[in-house]
PDB file of N, CA and C in Angstrom:
ATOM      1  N   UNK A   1     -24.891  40.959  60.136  1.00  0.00           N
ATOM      2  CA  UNK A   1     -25.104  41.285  58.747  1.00  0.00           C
ATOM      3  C   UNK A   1     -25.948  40.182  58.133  1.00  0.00           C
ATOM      4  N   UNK A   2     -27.195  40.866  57.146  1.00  0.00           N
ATOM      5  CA  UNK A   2     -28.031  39.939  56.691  1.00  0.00           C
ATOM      6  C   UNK A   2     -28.267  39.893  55.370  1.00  0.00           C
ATOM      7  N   UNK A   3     -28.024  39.190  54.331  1.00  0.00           N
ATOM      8  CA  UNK A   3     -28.521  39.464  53.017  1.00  0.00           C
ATOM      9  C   UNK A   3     -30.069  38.444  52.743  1.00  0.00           C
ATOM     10  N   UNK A   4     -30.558  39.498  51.736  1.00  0.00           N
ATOM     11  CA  UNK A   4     -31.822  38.460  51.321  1.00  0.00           C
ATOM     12  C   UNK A   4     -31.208  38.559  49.406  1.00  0.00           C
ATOM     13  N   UNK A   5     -29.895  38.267  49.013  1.00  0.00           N
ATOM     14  CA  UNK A   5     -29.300  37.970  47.742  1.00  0.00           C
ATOM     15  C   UNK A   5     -29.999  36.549  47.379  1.00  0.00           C
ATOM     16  N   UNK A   6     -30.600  36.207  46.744  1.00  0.00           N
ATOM     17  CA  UNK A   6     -30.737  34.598  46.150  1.00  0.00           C
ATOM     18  C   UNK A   6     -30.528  34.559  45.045  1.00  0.00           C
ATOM     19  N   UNK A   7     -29.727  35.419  44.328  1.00  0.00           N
ATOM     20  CA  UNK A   7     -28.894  35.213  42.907  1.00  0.00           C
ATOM     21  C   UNK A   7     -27.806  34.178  43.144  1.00  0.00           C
ATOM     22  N   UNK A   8     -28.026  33.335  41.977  1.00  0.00           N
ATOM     23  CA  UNK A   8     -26.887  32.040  41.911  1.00  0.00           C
ATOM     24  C   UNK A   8     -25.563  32.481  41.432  1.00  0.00           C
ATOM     25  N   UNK A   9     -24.731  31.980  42.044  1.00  0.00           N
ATOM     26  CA  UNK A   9     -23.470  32.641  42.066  1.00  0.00           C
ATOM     27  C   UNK A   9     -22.873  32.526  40.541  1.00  0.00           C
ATOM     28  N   UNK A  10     -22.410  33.287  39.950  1.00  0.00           N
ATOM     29  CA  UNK A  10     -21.880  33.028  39.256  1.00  0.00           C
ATOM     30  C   UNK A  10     -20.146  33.666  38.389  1.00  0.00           C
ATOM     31  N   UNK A  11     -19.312  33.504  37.699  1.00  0.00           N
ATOM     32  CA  UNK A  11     -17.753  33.840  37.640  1.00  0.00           C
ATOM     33  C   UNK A  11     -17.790  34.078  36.126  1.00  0.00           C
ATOM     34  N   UNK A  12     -17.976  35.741  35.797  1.00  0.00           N
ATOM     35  CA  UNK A  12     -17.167  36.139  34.157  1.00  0.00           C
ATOM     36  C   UNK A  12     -15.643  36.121  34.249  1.00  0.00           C
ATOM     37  N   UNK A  13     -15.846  36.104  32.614  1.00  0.00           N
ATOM     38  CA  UNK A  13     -14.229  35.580  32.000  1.00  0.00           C
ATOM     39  C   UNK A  13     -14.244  36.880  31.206  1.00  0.00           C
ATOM     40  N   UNK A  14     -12.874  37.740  30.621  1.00  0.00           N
ATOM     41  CA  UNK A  14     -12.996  38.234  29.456  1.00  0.00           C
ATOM     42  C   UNK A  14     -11.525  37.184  28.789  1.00  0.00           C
ATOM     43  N   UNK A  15     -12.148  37.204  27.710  1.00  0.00           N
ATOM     44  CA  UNK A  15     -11.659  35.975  26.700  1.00  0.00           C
ATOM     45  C   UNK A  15     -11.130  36.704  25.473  1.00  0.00           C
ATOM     46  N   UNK A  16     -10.122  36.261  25.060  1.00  0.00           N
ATOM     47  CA  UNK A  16      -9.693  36.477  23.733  1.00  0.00           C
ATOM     48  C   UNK A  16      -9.005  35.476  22.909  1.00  0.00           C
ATOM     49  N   UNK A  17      -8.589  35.623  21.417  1.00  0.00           N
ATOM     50  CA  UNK A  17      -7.781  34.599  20.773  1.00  0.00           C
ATOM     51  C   UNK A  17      -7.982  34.879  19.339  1.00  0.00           C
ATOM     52  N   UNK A  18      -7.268  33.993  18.736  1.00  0.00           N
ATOM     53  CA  UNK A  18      -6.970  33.989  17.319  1.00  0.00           C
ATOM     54  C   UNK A  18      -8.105  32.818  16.709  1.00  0.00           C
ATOM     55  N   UNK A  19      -9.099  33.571  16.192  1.00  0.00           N
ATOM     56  CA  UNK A  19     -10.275  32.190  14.941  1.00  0.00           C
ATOM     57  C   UNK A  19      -9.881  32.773  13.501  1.00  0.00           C
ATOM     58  N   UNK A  20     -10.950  31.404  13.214  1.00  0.00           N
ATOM     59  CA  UNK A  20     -11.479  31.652  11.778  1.00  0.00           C
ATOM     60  C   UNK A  20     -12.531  32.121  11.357  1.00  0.00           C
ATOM     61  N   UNK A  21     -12.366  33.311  10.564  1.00  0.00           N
ATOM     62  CA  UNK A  21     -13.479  33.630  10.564  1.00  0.00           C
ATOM     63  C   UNK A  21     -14.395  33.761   8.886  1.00  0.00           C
ATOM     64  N   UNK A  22     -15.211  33.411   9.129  1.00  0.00           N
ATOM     65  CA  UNK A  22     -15.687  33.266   7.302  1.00  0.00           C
ATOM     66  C   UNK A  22     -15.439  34.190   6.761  1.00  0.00           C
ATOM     67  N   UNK A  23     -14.939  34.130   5.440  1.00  0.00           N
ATOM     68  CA  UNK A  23     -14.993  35.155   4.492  1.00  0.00           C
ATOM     69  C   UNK A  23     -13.630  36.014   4.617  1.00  0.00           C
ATOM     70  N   UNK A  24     -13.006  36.032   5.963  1.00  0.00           N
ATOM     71  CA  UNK A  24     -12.152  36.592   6.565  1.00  0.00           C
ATOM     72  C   UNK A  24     -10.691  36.110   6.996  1.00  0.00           C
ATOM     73  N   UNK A  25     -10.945  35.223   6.616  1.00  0.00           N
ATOM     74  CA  UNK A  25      -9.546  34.211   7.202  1.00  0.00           C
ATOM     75  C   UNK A  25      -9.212  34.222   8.889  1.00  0.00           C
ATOM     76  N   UNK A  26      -8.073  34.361   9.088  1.00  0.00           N
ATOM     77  CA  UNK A  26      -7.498  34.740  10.293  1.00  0.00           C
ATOM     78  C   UNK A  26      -7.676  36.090  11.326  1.00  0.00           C
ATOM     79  N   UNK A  27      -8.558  35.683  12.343  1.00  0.00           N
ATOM     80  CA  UNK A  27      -8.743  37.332  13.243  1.00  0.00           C
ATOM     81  C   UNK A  27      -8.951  36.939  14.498  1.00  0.00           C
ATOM     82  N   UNK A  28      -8.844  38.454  15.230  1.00  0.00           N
ATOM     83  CA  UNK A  28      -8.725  38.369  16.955  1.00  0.00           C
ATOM     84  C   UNK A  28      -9.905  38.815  17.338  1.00  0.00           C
ATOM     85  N   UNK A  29     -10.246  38.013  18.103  1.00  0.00           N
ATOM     86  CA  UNK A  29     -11.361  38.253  18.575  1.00  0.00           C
ATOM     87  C   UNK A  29     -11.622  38.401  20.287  1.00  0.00           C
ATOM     88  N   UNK A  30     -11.981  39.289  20.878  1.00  0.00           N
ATOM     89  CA  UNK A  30     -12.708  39.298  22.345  1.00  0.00           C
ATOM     90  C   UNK A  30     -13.474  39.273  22.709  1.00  0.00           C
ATOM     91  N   UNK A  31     -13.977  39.119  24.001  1.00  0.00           N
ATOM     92  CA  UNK A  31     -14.896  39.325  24.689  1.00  0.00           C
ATOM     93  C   UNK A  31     -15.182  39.028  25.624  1.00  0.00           C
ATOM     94  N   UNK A  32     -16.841  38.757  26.595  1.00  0.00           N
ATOM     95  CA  UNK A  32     -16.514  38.482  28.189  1.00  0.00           C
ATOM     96  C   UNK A  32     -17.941  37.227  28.132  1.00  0.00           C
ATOM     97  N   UNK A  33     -17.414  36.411  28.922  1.00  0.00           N
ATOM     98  CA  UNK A  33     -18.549  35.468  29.389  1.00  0.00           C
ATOM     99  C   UNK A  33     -18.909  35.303  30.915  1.00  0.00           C
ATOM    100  N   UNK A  34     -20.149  35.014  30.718  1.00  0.00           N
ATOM    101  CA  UNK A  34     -20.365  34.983  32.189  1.00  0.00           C
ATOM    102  C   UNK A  34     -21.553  33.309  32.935  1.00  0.00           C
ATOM    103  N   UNK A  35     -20.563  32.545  33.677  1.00  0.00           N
ATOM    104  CA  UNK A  35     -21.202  31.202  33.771  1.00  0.00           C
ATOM    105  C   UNK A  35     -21.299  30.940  34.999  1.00  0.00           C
ATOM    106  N   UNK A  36     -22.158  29.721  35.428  1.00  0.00           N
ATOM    107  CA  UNK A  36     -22.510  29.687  36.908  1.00  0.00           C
ATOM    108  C   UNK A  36     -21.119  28.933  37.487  1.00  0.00           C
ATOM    109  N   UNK A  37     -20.954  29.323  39.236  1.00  0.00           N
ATOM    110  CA  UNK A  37     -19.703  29.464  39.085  1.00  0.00           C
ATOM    111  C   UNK A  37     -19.425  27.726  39.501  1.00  0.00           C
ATOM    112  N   UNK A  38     -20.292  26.969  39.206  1.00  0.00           N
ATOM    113  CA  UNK A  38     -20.134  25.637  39.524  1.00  0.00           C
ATOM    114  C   UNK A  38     -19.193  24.932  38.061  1.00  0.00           C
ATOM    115  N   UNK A  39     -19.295  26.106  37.088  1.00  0.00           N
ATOM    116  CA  UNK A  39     -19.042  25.461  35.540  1.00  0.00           C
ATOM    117  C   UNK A  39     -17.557  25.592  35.962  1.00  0.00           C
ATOM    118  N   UNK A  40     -17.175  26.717  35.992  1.00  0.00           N
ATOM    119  CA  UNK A  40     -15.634  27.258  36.289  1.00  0.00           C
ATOM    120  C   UNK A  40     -15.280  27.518  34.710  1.00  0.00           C
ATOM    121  N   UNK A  41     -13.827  27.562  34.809  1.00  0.00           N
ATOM    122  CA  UNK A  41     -13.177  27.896  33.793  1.00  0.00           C
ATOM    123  C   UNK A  41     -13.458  26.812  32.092  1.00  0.00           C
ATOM    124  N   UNK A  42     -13.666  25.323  32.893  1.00  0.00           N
ATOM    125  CA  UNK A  42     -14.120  24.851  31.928  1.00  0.00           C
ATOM    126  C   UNK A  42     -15.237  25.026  31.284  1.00  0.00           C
ATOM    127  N   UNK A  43     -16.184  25.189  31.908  1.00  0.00           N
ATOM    128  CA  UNK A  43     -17.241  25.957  31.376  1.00  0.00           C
ATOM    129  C   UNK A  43     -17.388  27.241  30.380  1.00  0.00           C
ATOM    130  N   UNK A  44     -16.715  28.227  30.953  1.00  0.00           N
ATOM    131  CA  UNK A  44     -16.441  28.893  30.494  1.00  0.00           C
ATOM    132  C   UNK A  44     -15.733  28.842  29.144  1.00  0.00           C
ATOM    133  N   UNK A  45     -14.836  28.164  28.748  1.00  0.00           N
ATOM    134  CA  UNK A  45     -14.165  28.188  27.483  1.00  0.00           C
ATOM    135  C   UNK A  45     -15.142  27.225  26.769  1.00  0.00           C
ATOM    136  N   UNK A  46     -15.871  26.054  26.919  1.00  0.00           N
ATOM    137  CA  UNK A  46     -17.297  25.628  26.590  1.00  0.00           C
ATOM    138  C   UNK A  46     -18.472  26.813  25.663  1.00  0.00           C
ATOM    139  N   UNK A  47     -18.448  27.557  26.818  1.00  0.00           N
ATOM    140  CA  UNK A  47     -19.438  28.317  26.315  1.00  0.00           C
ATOM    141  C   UNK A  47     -18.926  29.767  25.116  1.00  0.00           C
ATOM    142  N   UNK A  48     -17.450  29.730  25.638  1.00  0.00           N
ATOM    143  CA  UNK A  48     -17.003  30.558  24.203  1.00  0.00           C
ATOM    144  C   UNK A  48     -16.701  30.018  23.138  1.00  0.00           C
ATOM    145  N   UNK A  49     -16.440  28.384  22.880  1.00  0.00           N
ATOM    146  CA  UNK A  49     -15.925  28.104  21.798  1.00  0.00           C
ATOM    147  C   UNK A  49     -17.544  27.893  21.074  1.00  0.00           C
ATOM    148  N   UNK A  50     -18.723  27.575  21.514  1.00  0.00           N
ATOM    149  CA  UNK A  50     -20.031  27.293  21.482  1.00  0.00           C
ATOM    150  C   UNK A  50     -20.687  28.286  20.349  1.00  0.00           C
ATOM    151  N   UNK A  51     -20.083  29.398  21.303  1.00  0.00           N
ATOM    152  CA  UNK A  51     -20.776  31.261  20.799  1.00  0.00           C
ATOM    153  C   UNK A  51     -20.049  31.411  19.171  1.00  0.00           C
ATOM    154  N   UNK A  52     -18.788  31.302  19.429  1.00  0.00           N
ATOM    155  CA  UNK A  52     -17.920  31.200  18.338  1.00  0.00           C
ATOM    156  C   UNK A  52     -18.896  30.156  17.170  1.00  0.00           C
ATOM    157  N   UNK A  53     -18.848  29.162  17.325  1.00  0.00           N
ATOM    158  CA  UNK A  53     -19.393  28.433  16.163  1.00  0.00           C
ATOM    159  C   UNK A  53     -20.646  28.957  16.310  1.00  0.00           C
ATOM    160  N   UNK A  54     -21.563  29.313  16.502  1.00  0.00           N
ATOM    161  CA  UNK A  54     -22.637  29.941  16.435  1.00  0.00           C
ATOM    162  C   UNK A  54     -22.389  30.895  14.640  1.00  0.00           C
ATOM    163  N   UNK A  55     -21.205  31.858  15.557  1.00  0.00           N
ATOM    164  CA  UNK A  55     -21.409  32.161  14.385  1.00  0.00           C
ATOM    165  C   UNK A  55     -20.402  32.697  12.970  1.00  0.00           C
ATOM    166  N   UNK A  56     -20.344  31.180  13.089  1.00  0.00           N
ATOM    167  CA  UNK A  56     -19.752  30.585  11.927  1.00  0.00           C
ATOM    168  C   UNK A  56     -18.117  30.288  12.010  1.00  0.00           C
ATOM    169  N   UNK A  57     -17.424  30.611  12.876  1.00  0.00           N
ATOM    170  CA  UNK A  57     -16.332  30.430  13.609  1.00  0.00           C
ATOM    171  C   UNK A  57     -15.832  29.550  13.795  1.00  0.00           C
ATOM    172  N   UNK A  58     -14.622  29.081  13.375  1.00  0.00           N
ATOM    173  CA  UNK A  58     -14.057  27.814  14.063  1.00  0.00           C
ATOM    174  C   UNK A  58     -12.415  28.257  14.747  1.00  0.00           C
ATOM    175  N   UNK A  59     -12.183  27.819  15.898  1.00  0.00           N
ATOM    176  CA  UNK A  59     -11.108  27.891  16.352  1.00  0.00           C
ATOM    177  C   UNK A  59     -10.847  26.127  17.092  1.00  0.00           C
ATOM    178  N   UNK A  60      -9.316  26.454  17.925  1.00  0.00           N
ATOM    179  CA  UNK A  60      -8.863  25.857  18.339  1.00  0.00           C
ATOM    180  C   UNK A  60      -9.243  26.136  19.797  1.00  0.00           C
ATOM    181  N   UNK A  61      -9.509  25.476  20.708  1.00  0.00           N
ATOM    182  CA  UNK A  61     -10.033  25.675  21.755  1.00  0.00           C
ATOM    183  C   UNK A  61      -8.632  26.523  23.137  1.00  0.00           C
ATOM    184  N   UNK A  62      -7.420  26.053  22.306  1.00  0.00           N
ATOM    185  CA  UNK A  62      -6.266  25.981  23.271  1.00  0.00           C
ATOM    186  C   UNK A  62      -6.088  27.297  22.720  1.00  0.00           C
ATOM    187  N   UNK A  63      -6.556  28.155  21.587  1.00  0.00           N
ATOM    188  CA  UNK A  63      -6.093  29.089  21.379  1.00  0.00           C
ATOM    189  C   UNK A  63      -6.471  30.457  21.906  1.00  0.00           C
ATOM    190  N   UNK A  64      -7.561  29.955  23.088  1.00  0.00           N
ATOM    191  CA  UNK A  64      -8.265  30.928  23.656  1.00  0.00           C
ATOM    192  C   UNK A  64      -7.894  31.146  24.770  1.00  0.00           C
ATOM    193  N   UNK A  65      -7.717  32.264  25.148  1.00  0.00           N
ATOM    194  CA  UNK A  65      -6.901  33.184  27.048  1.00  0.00           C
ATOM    195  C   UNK A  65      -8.130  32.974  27.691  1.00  0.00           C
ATOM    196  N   UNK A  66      -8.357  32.816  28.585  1.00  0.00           N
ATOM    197  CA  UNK A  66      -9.599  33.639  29.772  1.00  0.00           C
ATOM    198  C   UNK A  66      -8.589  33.908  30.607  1.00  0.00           C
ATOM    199  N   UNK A  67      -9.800  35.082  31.099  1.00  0.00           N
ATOM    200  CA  UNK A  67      -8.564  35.979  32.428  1.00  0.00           C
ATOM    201  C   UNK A  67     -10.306  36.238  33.815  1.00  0.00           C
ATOM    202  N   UNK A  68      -9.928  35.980  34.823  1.00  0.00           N
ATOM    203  CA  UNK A  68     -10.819  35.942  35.641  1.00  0.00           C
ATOM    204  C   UNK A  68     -11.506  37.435  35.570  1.00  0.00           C
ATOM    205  N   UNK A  69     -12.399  38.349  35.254  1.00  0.00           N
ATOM    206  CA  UNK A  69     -12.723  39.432  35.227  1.00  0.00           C
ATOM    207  C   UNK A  69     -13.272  39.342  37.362  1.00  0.00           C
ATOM    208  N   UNK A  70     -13.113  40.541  37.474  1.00  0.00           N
ATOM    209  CA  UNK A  70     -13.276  40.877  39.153  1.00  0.00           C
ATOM    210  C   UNK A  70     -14.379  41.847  39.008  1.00  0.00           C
ATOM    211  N   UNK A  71     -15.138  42.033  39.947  1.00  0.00           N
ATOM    212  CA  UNK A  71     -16.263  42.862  40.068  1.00  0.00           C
ATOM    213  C   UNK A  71     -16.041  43.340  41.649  1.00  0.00           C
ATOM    214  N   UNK A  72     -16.013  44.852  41.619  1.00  0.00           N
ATOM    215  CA  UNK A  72     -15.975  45.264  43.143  1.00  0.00           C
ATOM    216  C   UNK A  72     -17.167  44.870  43.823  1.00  0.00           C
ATOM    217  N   UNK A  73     -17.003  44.609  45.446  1.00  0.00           N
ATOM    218  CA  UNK A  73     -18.172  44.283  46.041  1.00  0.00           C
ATOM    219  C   UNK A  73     -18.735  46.106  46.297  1.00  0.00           C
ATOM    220  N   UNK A  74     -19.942  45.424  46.381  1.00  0.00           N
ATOM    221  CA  UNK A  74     -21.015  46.459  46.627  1.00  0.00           C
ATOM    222  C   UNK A  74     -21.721  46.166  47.936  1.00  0.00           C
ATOM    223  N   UNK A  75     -22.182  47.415  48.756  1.00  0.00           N
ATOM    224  CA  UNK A  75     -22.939  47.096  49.739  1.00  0.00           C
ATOM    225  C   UNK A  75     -23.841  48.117  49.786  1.00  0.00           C
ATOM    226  N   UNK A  76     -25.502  47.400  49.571  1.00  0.00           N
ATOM    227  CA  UNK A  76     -26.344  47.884  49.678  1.00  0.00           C
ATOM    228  C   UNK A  76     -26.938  49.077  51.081  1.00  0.00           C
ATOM    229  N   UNK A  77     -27.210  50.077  51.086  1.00  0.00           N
ATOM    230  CA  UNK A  77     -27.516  51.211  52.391  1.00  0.00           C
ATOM    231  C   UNK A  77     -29.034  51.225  52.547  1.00  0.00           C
ATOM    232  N   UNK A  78     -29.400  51.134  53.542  1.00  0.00           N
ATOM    233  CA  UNK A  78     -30.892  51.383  53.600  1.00  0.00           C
ATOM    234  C   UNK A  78     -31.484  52.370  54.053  1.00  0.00           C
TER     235      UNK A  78
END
């Protein structure tokens, strides 16, 4: 078996938790990130608390879940 894959590996999260949100006070928020898999989990909560202040968001970093999201393997037929 031979692959010619040279995509860099990488590990999504779907993430959720309790922010702040402007104008809004207190809300839940989700969603999924996806980072190279050298970052790992720390990375990952990095790059959601990041997105979050983006826009306009402030949370607590501990207040956020990640859950490893899985992707079935696929095998290409020729």
């Amino acid at each position: 078996m031979s692959s010619n894959n040279t995509a860099p590996l990488a590990c999504s999260y779907y993430w959720d938790g309790w922010v702040n949100a402007p104008g809004r006070g207190q809300a839940w928020a989700v969603g999924t990130v996806t980072v190279p898999a050298d970052q790992g989990r720390a990375g990952a909560l990095r790059s959601v608390v990041a997105w979050l202040d983006s826009q306009g968001c402030t949370v607590d970093a501990d207040a956020i879940s990640l859950t490893r999201a899985t992707t079935p393997l696929t095998q290409e037929r020729g």
